[in-house]
N, C-alpha and C. Protein backbone atom coordinates (compact mmCIF):
# COMPACT_ATOMS: atom_id res chain seq x y z
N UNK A 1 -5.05 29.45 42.55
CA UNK A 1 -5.49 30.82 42.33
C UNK A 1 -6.16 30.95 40.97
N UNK A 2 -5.81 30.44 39.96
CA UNK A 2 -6.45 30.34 38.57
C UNK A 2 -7.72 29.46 38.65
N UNK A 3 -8.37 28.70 39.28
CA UNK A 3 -9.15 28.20 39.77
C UNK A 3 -10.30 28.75 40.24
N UNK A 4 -9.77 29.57 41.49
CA UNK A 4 -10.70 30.87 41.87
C UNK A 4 -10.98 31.83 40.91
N UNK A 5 -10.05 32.34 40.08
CA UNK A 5 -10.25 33.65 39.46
C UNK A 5 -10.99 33.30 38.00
N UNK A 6 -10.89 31.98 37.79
CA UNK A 6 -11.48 31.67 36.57
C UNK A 6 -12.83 31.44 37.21
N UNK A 7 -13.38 31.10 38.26
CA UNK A 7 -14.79 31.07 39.03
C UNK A 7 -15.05 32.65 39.10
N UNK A 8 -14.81 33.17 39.66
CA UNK A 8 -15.06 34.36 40.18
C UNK A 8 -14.92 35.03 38.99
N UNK A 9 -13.87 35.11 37.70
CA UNK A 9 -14.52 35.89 36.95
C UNK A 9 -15.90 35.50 36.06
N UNK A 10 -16.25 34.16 35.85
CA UNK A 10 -17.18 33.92 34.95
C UNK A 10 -18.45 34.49 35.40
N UNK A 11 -18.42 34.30 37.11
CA UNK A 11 -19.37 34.97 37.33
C UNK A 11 -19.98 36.44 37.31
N UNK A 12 -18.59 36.84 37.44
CA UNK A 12 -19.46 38.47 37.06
C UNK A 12 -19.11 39.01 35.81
N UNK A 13 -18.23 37.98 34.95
CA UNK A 13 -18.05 38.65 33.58
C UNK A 13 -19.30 38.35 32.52
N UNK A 14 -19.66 36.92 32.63
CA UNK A 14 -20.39 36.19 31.70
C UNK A 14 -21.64 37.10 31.70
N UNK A 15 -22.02 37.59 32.59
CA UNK A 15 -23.55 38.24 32.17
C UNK A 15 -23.25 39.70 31.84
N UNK A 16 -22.23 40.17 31.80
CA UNK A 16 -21.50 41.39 31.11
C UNK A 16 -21.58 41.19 29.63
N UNK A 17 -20.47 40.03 29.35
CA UNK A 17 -20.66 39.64 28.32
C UNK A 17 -22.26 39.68 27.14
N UNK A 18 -23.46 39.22 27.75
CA UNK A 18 -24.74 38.52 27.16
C UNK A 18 -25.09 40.27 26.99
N UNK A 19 -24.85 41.03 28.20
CA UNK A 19 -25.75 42.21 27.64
C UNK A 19 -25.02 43.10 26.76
N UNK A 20 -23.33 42.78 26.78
CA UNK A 20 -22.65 43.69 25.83
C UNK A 20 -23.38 42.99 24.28
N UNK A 21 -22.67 42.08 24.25
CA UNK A 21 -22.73 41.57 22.57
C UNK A 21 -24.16 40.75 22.16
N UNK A 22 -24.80 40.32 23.16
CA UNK A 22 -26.35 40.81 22.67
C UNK A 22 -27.68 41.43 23.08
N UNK A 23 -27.43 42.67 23.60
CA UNK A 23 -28.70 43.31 24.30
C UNK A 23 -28.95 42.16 25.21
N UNK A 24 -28.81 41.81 26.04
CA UNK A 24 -29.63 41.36 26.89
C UNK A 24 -29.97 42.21 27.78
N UNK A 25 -31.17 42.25 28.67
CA UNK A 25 -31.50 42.92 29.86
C UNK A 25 -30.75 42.07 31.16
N UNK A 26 -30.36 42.62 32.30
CA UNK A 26 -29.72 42.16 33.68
C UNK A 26 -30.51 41.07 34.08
N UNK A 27 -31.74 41.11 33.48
CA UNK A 27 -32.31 39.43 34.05
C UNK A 27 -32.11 38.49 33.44
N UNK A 28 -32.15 39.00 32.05
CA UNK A 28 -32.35 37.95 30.71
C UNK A 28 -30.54 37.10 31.19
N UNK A 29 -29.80 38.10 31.20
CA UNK A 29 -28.07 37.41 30.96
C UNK A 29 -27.98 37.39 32.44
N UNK A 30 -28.89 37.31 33.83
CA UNK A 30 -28.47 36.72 34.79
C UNK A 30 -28.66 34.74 34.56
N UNK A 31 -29.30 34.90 33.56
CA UNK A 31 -28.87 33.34 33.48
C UNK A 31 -27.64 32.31 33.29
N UNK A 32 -27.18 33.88 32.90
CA UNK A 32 -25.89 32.75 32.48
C UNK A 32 -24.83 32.38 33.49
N UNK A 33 -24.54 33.18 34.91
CA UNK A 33 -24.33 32.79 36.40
C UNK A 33 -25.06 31.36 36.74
N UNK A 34 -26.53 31.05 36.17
CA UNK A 34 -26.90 29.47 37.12
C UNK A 34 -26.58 28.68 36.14
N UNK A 35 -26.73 28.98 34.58
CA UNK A 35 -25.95 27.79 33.60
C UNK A 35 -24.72 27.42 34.25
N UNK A 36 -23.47 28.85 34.38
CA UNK A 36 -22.35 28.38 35.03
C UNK A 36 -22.43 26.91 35.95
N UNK A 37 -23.34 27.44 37.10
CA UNK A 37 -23.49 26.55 38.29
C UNK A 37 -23.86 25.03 38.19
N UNK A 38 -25.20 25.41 36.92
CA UNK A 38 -25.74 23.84 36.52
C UNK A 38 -24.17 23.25 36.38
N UNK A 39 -23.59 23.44 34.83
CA UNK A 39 -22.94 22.95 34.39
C UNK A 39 -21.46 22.46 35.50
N UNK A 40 -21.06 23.67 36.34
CA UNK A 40 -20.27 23.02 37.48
C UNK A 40 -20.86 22.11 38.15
N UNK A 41 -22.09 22.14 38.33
CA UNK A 41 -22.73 20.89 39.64
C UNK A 41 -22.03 19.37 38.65
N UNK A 42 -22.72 19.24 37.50
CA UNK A 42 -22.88 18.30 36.62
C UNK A 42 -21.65 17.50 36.17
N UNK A 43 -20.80 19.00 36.42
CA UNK A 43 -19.35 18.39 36.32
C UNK A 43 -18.66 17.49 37.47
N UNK A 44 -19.16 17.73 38.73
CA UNK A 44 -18.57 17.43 40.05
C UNK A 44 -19.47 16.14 39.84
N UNK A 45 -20.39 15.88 39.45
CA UNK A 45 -20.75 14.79 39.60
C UNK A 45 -20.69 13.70 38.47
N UNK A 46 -20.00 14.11 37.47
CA UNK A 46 -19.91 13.18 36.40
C UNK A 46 -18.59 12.91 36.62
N UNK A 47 -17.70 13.94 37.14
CA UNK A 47 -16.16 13.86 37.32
C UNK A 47 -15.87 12.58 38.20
N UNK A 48 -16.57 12.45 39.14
CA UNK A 48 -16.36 10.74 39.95
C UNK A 48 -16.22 9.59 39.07
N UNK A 49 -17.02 10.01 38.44
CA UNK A 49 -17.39 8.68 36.91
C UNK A 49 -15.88 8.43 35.95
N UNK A 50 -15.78 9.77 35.90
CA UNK A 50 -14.60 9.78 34.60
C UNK A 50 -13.38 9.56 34.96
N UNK A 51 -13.10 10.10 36.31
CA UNK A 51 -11.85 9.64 37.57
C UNK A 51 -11.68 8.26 37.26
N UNK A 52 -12.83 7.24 37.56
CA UNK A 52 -12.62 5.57 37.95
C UNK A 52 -11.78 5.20 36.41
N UNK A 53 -12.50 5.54 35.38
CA UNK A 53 -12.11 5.16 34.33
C UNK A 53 -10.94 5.63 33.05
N UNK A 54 -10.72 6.75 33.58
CA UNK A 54 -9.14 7.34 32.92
C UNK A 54 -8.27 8.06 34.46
N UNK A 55 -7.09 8.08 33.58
CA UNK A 55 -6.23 8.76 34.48
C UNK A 55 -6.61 10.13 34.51
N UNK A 56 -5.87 10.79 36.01
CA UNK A 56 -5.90 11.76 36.33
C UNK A 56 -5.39 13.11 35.34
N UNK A 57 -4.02 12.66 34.89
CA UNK A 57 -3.75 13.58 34.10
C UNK A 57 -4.39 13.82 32.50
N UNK A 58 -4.73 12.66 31.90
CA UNK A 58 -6.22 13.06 30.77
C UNK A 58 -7.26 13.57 31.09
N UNK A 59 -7.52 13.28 32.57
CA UNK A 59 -8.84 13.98 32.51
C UNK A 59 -8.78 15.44 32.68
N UNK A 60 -7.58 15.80 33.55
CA UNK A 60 -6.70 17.51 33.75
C UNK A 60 -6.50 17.97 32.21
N UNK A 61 -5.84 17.17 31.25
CA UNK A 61 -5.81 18.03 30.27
C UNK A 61 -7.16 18.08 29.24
N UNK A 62 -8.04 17.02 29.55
CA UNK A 62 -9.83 17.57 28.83
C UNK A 62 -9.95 18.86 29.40
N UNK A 63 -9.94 18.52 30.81
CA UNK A 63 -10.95 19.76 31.49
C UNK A 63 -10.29 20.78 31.15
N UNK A 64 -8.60 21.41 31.07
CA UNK A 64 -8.20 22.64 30.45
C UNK A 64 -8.45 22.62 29.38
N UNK A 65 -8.52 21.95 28.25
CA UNK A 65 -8.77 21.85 26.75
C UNK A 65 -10.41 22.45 26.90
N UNK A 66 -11.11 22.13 27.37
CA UNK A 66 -12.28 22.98 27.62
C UNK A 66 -12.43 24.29 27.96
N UNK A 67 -11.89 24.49 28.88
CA UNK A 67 -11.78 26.18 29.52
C UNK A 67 -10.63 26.45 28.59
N UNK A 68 -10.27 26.18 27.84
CA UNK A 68 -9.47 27.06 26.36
C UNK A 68 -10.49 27.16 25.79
N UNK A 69 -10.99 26.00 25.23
CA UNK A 69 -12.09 26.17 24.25
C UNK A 69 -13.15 27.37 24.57
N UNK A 70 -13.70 27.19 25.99
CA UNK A 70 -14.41 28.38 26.07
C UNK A 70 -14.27 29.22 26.15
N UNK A 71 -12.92 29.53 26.46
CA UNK A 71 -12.28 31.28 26.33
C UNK A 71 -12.53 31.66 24.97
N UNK A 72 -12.02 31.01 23.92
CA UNK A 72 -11.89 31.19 22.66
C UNK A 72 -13.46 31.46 22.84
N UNK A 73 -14.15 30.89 23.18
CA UNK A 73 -15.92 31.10 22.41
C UNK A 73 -16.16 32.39 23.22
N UNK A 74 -15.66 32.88 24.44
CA UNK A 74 -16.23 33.62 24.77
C UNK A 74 -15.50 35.21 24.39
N UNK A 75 -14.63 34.92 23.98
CA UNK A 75 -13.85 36.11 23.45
C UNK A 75 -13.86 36.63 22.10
N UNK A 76 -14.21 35.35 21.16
CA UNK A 76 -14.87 35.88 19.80
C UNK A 76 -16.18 35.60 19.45
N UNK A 77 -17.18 34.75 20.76
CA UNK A 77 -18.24 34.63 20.30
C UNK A 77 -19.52 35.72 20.16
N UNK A 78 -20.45 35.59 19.01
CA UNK A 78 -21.57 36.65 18.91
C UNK A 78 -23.01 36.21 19.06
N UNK A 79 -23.06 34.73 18.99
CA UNK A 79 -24.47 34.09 18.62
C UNK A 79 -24.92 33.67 20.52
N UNK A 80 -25.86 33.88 20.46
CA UNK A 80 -26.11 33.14 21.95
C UNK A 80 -25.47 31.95 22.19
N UNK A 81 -26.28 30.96 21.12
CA UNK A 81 -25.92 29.71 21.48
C UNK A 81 -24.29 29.35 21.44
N UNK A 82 -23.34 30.07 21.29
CA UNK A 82 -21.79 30.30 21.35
C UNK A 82 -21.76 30.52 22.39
N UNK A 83 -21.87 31.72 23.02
CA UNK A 83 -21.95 32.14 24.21
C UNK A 83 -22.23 31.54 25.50
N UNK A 84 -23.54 30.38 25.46
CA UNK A 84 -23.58 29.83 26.31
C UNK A 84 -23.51 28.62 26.05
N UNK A 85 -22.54 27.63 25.18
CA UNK A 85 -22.26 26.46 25.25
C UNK A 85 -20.73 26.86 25.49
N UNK A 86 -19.83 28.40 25.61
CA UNK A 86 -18.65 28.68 26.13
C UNK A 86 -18.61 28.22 27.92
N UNK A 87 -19.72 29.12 27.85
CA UNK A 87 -20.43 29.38 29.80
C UNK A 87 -20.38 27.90 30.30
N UNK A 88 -21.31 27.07 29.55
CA UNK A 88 -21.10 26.02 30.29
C UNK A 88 -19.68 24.72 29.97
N UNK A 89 -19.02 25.15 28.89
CA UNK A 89 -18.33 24.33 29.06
C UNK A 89 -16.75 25.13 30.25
N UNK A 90 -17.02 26.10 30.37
CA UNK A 90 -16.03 26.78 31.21
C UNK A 90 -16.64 26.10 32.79
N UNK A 91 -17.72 26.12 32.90
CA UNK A 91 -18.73 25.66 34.02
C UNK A 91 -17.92 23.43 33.90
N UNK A 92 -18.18 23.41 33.44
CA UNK A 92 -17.81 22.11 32.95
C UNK A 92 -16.14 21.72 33.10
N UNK A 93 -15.56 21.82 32.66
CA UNK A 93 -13.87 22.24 33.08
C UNK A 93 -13.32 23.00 34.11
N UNK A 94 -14.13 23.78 34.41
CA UNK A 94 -13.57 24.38 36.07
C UNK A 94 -13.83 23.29 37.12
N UNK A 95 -14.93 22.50 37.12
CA UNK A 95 -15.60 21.91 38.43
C UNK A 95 -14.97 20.73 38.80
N UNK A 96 -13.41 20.21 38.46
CA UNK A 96 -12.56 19.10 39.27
C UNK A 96 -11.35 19.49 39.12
N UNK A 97 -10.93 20.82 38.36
CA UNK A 97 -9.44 21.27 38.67
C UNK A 97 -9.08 21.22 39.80
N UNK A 98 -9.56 21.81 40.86
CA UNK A 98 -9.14 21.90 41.87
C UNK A 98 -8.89 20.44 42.85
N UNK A 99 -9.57 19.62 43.09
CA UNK A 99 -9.89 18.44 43.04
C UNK A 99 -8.29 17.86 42.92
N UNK A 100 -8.02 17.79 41.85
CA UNK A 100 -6.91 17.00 40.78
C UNK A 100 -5.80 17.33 41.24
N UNK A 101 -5.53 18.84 41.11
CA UNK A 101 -4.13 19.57 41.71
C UNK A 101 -4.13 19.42 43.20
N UNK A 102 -5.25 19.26 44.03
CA UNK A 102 -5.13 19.27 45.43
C UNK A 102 -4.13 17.58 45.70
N UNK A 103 -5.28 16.54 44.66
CA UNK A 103 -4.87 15.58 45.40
C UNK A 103 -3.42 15.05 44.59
N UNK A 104 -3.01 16.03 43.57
CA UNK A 104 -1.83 15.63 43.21
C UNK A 104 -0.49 16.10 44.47
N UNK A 105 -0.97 17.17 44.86
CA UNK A 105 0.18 17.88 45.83
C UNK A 105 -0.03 16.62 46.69
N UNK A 106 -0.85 16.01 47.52
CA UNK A 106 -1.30 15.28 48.41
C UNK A 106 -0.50 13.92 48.55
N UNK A 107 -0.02 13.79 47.10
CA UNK A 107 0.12 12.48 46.63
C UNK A 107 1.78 12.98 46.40
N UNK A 108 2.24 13.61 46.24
CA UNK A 108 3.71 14.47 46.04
C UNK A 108 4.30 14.29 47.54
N UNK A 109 3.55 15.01 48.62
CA UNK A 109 3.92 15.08 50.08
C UNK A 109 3.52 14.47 51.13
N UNK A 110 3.37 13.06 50.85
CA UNK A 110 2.64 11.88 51.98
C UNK A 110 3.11 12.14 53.06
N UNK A 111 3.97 12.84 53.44
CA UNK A 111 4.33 12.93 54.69
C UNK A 111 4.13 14.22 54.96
N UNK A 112 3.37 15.07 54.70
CA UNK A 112 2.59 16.18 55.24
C UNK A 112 1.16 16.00 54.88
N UNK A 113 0.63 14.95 54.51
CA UNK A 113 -0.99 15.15 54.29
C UNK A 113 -1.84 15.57 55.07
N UNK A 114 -1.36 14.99 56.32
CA UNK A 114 -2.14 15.66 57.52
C UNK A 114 -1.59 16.77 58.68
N UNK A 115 -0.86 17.58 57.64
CA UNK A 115 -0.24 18.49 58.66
C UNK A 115 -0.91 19.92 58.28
N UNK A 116 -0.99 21.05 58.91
CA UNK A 116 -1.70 21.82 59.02
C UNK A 116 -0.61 23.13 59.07
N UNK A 117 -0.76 24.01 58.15
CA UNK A 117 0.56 25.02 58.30
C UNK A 117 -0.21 26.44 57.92
């Protein structure tokens, strides 16, 4: 659920954010919804990479150490470039949580992996 709601809010908060604390116009700070996205794509696909070569649980606590970090930037940040190196590193740390916790439960209950409830 923190997963979703940390998706779902960036998206409609982050361009709230750009036009509160710096004038942006609704087009100018709709960018910061596809940064989100870049930066999630980029993550899902670098995350295969970083899987082979560290464990699961370092790479779970980078990716939250990130989405802290970007809370912090996005809650006291004022400068653009704050703002959207928050965006994407929240974009960046959201995009294999889910991933990680799925296949940890998975790996917890081998004998329901393929059961359907």
């Amino acid at each position: 659920m923190c997963h979703v709601g940390i998706d779902v809010g960036t998206n409609t908060t982050a361009p709230k954010i750009l036009i509160e604390r710096l004038g942006f116009s609704l087009n100018e700070a709709a960018f910061a919804t596809s940064l989100y996205f870049i930066f999630r794509t980029i993550g899902c696909l670098t995350g295969s990479f970083f899987l082979r070569v560290m464990s699961n649980r370092l790479f779970f606590v980078i990716s939250v150490a990130m989405m802290a970090l970007a809370m912090l930037g996005l809650s006291i940040g004022t400068s653009e470039a704050v703002l959207y190196a928050a965006i994407a590193l929240v974009g960046y740390g959201n995009s294999n949580i889910f991933s990680l916790v799925f296949s940890q439960a998975i790996l917890s209950a081998r004998s329901h992996q393929n059961a359907i409830y």
